[in-house]
Protein backbone atom coordinates (compact mmCIF):
# COMPACT_ATOMS: atom_id res chain seq x y z
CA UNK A 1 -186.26 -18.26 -10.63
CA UNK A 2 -186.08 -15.29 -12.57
CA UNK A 3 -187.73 -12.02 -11.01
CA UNK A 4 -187.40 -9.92 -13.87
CA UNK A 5 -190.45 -9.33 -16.37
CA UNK A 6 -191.38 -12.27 -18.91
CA UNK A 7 -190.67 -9.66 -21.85
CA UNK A 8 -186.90 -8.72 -22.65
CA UNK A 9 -185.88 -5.01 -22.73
CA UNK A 10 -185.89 -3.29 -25.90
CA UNK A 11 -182.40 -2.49 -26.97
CA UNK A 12 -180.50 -0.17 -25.08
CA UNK A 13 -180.30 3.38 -26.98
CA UNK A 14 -176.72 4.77 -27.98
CA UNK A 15 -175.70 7.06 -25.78
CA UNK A 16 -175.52 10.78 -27.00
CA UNK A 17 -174.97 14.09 -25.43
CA UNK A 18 -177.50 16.03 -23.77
CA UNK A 19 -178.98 18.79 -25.73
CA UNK A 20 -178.67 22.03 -24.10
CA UNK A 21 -182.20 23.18 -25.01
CA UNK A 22 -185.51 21.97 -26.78
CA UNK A 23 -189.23 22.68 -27.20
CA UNK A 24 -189.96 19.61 -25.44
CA UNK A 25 -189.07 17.11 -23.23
CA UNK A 26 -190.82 14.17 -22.03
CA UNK A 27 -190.11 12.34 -18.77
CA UNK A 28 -191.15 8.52 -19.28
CA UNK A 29 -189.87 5.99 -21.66
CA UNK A 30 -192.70 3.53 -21.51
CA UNK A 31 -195.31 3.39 -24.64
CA UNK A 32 -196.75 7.13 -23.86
CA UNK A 33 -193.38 8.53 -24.04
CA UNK A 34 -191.96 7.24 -27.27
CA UNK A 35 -195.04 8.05 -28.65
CA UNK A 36 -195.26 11.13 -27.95
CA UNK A 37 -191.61 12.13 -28.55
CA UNK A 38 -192.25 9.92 -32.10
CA UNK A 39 -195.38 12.27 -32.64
CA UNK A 40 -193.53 15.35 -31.97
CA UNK A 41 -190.69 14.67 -34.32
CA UNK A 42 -193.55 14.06 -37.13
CA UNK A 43 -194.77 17.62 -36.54
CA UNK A 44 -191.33 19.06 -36.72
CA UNK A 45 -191.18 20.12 -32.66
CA UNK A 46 -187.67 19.56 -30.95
CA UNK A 47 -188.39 17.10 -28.77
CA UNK A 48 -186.05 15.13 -26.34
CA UNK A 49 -187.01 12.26 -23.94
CA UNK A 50 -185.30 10.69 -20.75
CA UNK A 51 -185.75 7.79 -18.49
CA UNK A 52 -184.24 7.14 -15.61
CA UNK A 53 -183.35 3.53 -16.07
CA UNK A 54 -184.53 1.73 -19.66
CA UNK A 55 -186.99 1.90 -22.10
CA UNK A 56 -190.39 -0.15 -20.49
CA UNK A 57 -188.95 -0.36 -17.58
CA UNK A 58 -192.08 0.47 -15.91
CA UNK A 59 -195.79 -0.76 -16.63
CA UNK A 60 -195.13 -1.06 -20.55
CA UNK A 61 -192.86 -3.81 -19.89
CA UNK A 62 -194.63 -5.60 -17.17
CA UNK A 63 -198.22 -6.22 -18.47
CA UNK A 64 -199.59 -8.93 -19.84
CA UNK A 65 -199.61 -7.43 -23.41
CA UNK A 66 -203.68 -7.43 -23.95
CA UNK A 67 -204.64 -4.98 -25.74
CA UNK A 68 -208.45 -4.67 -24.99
CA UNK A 69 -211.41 -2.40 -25.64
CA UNK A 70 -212.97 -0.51 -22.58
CA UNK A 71 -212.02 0.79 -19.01
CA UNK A 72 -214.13 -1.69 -17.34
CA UNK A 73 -213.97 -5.12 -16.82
CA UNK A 74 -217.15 -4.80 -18.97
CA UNK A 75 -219.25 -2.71 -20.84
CA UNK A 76 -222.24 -2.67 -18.48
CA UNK A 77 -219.83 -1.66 -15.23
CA UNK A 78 -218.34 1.04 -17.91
CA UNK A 79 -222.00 2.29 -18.61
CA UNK A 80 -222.90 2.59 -14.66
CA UNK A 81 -219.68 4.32 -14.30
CA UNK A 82 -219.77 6.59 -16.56
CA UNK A 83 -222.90 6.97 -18.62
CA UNK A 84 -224.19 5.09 -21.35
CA UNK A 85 -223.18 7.51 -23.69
CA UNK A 86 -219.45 8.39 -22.09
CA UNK A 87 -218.88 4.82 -21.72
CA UNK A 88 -219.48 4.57 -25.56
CA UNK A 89 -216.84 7.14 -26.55
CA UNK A 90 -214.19 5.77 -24.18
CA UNK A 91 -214.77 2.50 -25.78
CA UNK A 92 -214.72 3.91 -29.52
CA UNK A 93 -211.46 5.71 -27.86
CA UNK A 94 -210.09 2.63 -27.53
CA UNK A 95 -211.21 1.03 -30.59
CA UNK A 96 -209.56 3.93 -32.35
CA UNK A 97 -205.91 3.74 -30.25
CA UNK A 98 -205.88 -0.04 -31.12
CA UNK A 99 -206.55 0.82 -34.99
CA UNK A 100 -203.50 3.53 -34.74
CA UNK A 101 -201.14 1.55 -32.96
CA UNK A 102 -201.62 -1.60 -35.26
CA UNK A 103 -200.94 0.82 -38.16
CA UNK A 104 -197.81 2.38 -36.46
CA UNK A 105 -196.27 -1.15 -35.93
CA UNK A 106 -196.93 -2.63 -38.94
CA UNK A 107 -196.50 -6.27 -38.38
CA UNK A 108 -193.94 -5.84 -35.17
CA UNK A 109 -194.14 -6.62 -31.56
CA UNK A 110 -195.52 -10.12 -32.41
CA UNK A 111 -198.89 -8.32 -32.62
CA UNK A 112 -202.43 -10.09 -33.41
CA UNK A 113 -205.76 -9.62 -33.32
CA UNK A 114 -207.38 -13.06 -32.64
CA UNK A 115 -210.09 -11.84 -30.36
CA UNK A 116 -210.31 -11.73 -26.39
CA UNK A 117 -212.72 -13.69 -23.58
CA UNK A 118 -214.34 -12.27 -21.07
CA UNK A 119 -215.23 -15.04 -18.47
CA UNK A 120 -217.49 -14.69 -15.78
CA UNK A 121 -216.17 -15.71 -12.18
CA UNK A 122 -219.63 -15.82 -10.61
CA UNK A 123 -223.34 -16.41 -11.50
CA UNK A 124 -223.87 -12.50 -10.44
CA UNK A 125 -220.70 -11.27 -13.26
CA UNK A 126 -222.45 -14.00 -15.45
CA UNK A 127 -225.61 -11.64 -15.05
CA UNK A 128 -223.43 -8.39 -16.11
CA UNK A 129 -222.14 -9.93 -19.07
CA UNK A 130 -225.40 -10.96 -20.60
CA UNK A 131 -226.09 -6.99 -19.94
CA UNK A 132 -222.90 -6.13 -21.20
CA UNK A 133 -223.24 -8.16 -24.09
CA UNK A 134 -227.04 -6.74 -24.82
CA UNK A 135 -225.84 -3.16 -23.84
CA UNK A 136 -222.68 -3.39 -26.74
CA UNK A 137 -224.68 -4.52 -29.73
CA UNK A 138 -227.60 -1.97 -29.07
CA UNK A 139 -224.23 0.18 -28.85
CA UNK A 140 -222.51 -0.90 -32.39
CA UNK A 141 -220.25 -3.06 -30.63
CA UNK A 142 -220.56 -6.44 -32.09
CA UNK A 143 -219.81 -8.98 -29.67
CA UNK A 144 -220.72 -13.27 -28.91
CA UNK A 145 -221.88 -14.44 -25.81
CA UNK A 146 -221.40 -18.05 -25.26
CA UNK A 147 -221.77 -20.14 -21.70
CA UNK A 148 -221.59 -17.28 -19.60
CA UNK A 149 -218.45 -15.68 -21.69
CA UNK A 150 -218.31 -12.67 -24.01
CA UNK A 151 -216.09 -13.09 -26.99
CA UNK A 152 -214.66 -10.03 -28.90
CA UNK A 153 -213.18 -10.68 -31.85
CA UNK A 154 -211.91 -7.20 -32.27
CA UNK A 155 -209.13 -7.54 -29.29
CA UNK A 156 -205.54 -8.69 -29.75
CA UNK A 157 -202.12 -9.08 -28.26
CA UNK A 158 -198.50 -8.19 -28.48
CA UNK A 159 -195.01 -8.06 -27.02
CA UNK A 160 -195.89 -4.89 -24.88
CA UNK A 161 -191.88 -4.12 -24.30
CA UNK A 162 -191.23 -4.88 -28.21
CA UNK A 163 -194.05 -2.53 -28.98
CA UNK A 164 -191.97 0.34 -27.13
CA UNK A 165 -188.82 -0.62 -28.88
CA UNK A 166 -190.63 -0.29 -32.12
CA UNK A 167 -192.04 2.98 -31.54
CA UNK A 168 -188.66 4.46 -30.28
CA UNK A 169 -186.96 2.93 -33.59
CA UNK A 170 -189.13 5.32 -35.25
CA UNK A 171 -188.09 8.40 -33.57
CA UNK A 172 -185.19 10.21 -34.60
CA UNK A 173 -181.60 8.94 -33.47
CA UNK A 174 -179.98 10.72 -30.39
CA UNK A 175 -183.29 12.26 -28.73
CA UNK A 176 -183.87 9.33 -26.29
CA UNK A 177 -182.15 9.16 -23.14
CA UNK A 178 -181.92 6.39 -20.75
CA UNK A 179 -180.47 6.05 -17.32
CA UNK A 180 -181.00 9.81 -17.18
CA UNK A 181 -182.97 10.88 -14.21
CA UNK A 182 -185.68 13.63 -13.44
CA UNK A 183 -185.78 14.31 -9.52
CA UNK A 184 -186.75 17.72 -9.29
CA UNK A 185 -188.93 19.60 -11.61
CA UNK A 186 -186.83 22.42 -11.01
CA UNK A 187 -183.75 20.87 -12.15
CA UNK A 188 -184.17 19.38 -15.41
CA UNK A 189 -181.33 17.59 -16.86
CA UNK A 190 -181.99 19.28 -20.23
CA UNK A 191 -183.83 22.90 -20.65
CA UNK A 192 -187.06 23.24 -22.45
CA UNK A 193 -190.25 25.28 -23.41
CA UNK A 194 -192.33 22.22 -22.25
CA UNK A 195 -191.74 19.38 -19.99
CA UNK A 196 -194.49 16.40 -20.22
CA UNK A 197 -194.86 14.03 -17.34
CA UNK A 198 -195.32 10.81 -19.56
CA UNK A 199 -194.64 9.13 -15.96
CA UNK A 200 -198.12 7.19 -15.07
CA UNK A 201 -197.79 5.59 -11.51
CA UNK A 202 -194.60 7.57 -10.40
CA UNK A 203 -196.01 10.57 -11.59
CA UNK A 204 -196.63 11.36 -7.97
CA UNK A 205 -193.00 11.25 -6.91
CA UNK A 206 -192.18 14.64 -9.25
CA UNK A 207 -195.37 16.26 -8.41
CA UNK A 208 -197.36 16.63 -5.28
CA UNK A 209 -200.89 16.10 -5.15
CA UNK A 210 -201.24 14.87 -8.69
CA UNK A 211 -204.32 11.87 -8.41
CA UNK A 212 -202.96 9.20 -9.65
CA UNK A 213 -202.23 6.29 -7.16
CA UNK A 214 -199.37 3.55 -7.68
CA UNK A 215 -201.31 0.33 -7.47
CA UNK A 216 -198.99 -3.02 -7.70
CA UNK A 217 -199.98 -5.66 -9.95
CA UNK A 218 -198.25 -9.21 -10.07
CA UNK A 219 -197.52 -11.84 -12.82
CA UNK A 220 -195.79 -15.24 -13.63
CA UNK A 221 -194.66 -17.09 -16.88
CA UNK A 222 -194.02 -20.45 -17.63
CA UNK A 223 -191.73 -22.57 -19.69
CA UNK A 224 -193.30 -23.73 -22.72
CA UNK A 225 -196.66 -25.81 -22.51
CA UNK A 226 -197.52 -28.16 -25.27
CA UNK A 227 -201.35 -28.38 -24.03
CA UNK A 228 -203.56 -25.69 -24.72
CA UNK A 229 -204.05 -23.42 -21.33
CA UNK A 230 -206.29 -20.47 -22.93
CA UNK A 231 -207.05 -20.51 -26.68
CA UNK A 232 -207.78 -16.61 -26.15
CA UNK A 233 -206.42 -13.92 -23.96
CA UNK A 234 -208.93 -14.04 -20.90
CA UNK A 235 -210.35 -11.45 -18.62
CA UNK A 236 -212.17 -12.77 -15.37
CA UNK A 237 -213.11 -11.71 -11.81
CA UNK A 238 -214.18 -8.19 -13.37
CA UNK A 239 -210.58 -7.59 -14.70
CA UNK A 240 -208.64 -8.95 -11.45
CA UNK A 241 -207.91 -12.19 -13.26
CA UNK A 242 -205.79 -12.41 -16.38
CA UNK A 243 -204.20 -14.92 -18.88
CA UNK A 244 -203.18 -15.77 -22.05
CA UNK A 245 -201.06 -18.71 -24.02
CA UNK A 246 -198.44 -17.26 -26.67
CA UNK A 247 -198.17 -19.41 -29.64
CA UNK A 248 -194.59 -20.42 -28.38
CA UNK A 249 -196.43 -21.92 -25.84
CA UNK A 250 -195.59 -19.96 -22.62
CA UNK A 251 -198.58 -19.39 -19.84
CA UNK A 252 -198.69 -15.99 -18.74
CA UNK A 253 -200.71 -15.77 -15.53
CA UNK A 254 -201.63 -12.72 -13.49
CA UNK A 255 -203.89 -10.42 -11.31
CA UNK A 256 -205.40 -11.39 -8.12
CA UNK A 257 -204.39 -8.26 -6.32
CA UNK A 258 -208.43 -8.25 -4.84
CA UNK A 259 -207.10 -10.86 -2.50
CA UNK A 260 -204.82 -8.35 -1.01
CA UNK A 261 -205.65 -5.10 -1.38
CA UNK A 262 -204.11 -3.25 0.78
CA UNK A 263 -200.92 -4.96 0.21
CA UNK A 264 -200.71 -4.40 -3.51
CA UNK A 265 -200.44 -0.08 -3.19
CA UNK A 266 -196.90 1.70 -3.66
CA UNK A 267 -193.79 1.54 -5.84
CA UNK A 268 -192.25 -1.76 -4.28
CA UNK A 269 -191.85 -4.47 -7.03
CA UNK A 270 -191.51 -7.30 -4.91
CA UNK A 271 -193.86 -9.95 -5.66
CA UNK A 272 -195.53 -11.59 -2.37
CA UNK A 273 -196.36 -15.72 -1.30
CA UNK A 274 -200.13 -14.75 -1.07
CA UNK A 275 -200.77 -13.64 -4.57
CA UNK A 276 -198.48 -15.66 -6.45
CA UNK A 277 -199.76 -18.36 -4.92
CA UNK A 278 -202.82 -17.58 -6.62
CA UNK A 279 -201.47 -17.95 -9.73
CA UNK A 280 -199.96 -21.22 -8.72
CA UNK A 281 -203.23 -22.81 -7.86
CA UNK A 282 -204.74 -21.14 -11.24
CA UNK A 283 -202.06 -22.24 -13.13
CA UNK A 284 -202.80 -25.90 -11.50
CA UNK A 285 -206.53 -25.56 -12.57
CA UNK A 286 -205.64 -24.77 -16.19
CA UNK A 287 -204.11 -28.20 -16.54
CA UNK A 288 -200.48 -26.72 -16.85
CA UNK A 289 -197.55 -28.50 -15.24
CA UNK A 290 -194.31 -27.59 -16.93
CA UNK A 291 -192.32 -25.09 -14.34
CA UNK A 292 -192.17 -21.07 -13.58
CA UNK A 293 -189.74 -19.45 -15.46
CA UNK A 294 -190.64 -15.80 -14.18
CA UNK A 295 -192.38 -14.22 -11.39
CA UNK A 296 -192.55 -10.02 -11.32
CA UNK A 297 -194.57 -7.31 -10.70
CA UNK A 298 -195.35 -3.93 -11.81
CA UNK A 299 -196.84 -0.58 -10.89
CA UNK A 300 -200.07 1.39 -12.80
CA UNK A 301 -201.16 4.36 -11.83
CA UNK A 302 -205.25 4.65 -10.99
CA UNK A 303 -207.26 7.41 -11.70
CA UNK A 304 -210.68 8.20 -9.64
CA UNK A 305 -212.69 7.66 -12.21
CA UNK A 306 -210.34 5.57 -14.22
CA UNK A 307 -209.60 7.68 -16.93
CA UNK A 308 -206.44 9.09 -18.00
CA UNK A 309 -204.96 12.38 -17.17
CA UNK A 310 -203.72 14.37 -21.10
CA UNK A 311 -203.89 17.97 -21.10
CA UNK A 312 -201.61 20.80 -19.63
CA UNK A 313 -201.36 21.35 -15.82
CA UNK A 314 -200.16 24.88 -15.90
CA UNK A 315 -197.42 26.60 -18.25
CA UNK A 316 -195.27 24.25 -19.48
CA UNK A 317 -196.19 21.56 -17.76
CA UNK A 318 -198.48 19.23 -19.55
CA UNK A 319 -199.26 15.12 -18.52
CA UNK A 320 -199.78 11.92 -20.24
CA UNK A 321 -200.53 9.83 -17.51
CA UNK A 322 -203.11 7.41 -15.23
CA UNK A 323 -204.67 4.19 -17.38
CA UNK A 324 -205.86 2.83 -14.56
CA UNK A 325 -204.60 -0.72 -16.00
CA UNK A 326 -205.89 0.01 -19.52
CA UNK A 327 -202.29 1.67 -20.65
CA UNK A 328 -202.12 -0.36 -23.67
CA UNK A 329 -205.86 0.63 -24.52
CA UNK A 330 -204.98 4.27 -24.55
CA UNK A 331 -201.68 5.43 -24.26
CA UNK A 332 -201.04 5.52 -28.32
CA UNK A 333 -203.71 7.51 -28.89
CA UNK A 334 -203.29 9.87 -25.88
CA UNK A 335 -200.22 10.50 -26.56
CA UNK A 336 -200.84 11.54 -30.11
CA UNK A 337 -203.71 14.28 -29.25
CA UNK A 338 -201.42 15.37 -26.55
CA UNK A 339 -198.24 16.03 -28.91
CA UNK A 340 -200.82 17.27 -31.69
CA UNK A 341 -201.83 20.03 -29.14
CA UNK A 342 -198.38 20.67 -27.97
CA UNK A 343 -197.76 21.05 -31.83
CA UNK A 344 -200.54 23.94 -32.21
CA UNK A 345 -203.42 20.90 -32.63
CA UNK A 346 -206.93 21.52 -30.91
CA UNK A 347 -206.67 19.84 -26.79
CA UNK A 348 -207.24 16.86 -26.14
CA UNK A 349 -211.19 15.39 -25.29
CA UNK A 350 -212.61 16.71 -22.24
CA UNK A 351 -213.04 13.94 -20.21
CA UNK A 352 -209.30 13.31 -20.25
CA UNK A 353 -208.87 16.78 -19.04
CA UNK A 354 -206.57 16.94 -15.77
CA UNK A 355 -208.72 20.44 -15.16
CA UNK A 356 -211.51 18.12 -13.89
CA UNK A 357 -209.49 17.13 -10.41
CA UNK A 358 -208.17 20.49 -10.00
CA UNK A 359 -210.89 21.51 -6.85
């Protein structure tokens, strides 16, 4: 059994030597990072970026590789959240960030945009998503509902740890840095004007008090399946279920964590008997009988009102961090408005401002 993530690494980066000095450098090699240090180089800003072990190594290279609209399970638990009119501009947020990052890959990562489903687990979520559903198209957000399921045709998927390799082929050669660690703010490996934490859930273990809290999440994959398991990527159980089919045939199978909550907190990436044996028994129920081939688990980083954290902390110090699960919904386009605004662009939106924790 392998414990490793489903997705392969992107290809290791040739080593260079550290720059004495630049404008910026950005801690984090997962999808916010290369984006960022990609978006820098476009604006002409000296930009360098290190990770302490490999590119995705974190959350970018252990999700499920959805890339889906919203911060909510569903629209109508975004809108009590957060407004009806909030809730709208995350989701056109996210709209937008899945428009850019299409565009930026052009064809790679095994991306497509076949649609998502959004199944309810329960008569009372069957109830939400019949609001959701009304709630989006009064909204502009076209969507079907069919036997208790809301289909969006805008969603897609992708190779989430491709996607990163992608983005850092695009930046320039010798600025990326892997296996180089950041333990102490105060002691940078390389100088520079501006650091940006681009670090999500370990974000806390550089700087104290920062509210973003690691939150474990666990997965499996299986050999390939001849039948078909999901036609779409699925959402159920308000967001705690997950899974799709790839066309290679592979079952990818995860969430659960609501079945242990207060086991599935911290940095540990051990996966545990109680909630892979959920996706055993869902696996089971899907009809699919070939055998495991992977079993991991990964760590996001969860805002309080799960939204991300882009903006500057203080002088010099600026953060791309906390998708609350939703990375691949934002981080593209967060990480552009943050390196446009390190680059002399106007800040970031206000509801992604860290400033809103700070009492």
């Amino acid at each position: 059994m392998n414990d490793q993530p489903f997705w392969p690494p992107p290809t290791r980066q040739a080593s260079a030597p550290l720059p004495d000095r630049v404008e910026v450098l950005v801690v984090g090699g997962g999808i916010t990072g290369v984006n960022l240090l990609r978006r820098l180089a476009e604006r002409g800003v000296r930009a360098a970026l290190v990770e302490r072990d490999q590119l995705a190594f974190g959350a970018s290279g252990r999700n499920a590789g959805f890339l889906l609209e919203g911060t909510a399970a569903n629209y109508a638990e975004a809108v009590a959240v957060h407004g009806r009119a909030k809730a709208s501009e995350v989701w056109a947020y996210t709209a937008e960030n899945h428009r850019r990052l299409d565009q930026a890959l052009g064809g790679r990562a095994h991306y497509r945009r076949g649609g998502s489903r959004t199944l309810a687990a329960s008569p009372a979520e069957e109830h939400q998503l019949e609001e959701s559903a009304a709630l989006m198209r009064e909204d502009g957000w076209p969507v079907d509902l069919r036997e208790g399921s809301i289909l969006n045709p805008r969603d897609g998927e992708l190779h989430p740890a491709e996607a990163v390799g992608a983005l850092a082929a695009d930046c320039l050669p010798g600025s990326i840095f892997e296996e180089t660690t950041v333990a102490d703010l105060g002691e940078l490996p390389i100088a520079a004007d501006e650091v940006v934490l681009a670090t999500n859930a370990f974000t806390g273990q550089l700087l104290a008090g920062i509210p973003i809290a690691p939150v474990r999440a666990q997965m499996l994959a299986t050999a390939p399946f001849t039948g078909v398991a999901a036609e779409l990527p699925t959402y159920s159980d308000r967001g705690y279920r997950y899974w799709r089919q790839l066309p290679s045939g592979e079952v990818l199978v995860g969430g659960w964590r609501n079945t242990a909550l207060s086991e599935e907190v911290g940095y540990d990436l051990s996966t545990t008997p109680t909630v892979q044996g959920h996706l055993d028994r869902h696996l089971a129920q899907l009809g699919v009988d070939v055998a495991v081939t992977h079993r991991w688990a990964g760590t996001m980083g969860f805002t309080p009102d799960a939204l991300p954290l882009v903006g500057r902390l203080r002088p010099g110090l600026s953060i791309c961090a906390g998708y609350t699960g939703h990375g691949m919904a934002f981080a593209f386009l967060c990480a552009l408005a943050l390196a446009d605004h390190l680059s002399g662009g106007p800040s970031p939106e206000k509801w992604l401002d860290p400033a809103r924790f700070r009492e």
